[in-house]
C-alpha atoms as a PDB file:
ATOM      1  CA  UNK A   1      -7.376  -9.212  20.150  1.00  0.00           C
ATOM      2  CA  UNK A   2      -5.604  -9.912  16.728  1.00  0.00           C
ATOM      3  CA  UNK A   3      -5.267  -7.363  13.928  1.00  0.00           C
ATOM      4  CA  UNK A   4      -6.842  -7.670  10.770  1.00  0.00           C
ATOM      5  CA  UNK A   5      -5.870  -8.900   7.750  1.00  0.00           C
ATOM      6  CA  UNK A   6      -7.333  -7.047   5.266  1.00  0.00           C
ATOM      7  CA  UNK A   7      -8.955  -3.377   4.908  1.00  0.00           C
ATOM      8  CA  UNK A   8     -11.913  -3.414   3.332  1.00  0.00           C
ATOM      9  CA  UNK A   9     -13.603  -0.469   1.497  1.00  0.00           C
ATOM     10  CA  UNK A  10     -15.896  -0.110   4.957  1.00  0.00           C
ATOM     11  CA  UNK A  11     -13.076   0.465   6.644  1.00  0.00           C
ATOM     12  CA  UNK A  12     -11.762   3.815   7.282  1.00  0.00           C
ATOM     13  CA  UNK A  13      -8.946   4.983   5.152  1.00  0.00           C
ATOM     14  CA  UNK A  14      -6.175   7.722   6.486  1.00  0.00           C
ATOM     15  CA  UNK A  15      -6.386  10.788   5.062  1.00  0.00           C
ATOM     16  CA  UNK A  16      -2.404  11.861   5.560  1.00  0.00           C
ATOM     17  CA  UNK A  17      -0.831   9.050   4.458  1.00  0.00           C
ATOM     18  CA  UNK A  18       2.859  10.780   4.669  1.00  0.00           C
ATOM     19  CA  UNK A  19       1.756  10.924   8.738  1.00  0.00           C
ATOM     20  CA  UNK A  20       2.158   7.428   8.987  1.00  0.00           C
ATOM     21  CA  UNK A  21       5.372   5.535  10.520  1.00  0.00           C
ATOM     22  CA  UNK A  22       7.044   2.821   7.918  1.00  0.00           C
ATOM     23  CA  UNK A  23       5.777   0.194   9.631  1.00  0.00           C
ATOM     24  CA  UNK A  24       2.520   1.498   9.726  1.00  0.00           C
ATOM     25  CA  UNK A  25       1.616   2.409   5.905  1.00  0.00           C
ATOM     26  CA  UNK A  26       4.055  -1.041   5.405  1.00  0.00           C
ATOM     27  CA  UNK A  27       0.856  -2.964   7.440  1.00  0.00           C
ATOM     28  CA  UNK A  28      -1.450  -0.815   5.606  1.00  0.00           C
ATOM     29  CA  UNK A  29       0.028  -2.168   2.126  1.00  0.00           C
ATOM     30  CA  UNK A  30      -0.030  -5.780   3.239  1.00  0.00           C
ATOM     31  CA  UNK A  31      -3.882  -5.174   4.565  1.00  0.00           C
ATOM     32  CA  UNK A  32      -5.012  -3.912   0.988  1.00  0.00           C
ATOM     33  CA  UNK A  33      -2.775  -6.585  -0.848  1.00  0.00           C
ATOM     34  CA  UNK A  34      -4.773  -8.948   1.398  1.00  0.00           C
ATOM     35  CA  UNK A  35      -8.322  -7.444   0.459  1.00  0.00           C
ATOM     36  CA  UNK A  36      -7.723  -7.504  -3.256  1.00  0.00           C
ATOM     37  CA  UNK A  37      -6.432 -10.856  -3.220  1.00  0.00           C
ATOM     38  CA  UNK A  38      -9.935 -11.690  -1.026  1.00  0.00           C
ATOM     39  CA  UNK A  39     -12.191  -9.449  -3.155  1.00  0.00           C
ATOM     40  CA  UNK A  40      -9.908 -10.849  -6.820  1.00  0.00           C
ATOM     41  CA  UNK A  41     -11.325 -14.548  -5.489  1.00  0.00           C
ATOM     42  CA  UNK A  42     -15.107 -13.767  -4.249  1.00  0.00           C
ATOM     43  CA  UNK A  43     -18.057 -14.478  -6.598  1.00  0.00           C
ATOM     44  CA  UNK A  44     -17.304 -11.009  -8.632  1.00  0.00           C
ATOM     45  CA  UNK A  45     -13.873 -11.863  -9.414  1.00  0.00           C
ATOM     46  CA  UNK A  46     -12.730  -8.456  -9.497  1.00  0.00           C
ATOM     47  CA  UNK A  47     -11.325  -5.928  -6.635  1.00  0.00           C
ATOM     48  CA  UNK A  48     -13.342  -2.820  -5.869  1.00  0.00           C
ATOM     49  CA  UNK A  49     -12.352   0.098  -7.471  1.00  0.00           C
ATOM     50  CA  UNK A  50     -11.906   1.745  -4.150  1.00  0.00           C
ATOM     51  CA  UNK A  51      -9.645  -1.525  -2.595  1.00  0.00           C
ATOM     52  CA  UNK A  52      -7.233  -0.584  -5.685  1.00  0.00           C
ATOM     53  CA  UNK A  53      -7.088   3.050  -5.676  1.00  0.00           C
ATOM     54  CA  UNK A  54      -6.387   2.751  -1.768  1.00  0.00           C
ATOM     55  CA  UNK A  55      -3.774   0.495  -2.744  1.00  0.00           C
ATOM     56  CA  UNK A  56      -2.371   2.824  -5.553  1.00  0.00           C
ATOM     57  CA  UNK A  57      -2.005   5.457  -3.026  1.00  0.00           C
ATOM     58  CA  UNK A  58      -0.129   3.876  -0.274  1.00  0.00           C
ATOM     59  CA  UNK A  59       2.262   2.085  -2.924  1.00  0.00           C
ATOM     60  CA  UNK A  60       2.668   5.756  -4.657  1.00  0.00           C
ATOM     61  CA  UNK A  61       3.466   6.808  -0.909  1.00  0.00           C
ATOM     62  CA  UNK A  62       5.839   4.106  -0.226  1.00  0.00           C
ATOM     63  CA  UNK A  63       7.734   4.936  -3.590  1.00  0.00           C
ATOM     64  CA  UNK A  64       8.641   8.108  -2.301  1.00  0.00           C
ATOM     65  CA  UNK A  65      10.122   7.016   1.190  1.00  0.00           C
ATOM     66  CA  UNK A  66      12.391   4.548  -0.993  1.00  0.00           C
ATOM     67  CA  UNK A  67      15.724   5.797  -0.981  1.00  0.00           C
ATOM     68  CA  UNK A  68      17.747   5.856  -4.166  1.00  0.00           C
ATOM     69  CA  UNK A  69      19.007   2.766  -5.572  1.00  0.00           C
ATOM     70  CA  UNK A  70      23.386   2.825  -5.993  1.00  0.00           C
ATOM     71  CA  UNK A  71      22.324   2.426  -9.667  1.00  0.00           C
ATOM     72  CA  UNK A  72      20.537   5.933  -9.909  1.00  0.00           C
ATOM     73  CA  UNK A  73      23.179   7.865  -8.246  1.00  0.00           C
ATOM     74  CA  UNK A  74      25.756   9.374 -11.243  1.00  0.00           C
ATOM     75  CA  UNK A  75      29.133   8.378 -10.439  1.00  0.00           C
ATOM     76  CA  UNK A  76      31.532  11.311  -8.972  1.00  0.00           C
ATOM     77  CA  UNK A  77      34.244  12.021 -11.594  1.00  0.00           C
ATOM     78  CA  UNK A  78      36.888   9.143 -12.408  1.00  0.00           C
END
C-alpha cells in the first residue's frame, strides 16, 4: 500500500511533535505542503486554517533541530 500524499485536517495530527524522527516530521512537512497546495487550488481557494497552523508547527519544530549556520557562530579571537 502507498503512503499518502497529503494530511488533511481529518487526519490525525501528533501531539509530541519533538517525538518524531527527522525523517518522520520531514514526511510530515512535505504531507501538509502537499494539502495546502491541494486545498490553495480547490473551489475555496484558500487552505484551512487548521492545514496551516499544522504546518506552522512542524516548520517551528523543524527550525529548532536546524543546527547553526557557520555564519551565526562568532569567530574565536584573531
Amino acid at each position: 500500500m502507498s503512503e499518502r500524499t497529503h494530511l488533511s485536517p481529518k487526519d490525525p495530527f501528533p501531539e509530541d511533535l519533538g517525538a518524531l524522527s527527522q525523517v518522520e516530521l520531514e514526511r510530515l512537512a512535505a504531507q501538509l505542503q502537499e494539502e495546502v497546495f491541494r486545498e490553495c487550488n480547490s473551489r475555496s481557494g484558500r487552505a484551512s486554517a487548521l492545514t496551516l497552523h499544522r504546518q506552522s508547527l512542524v516548520e517551528f519544530e523543524l527550525s529548532l533541530r536546524q543546527p547553526e549556520s557557520p555564519e551565526s557562530v562568532s569567530p574565536g579571537p584573531a
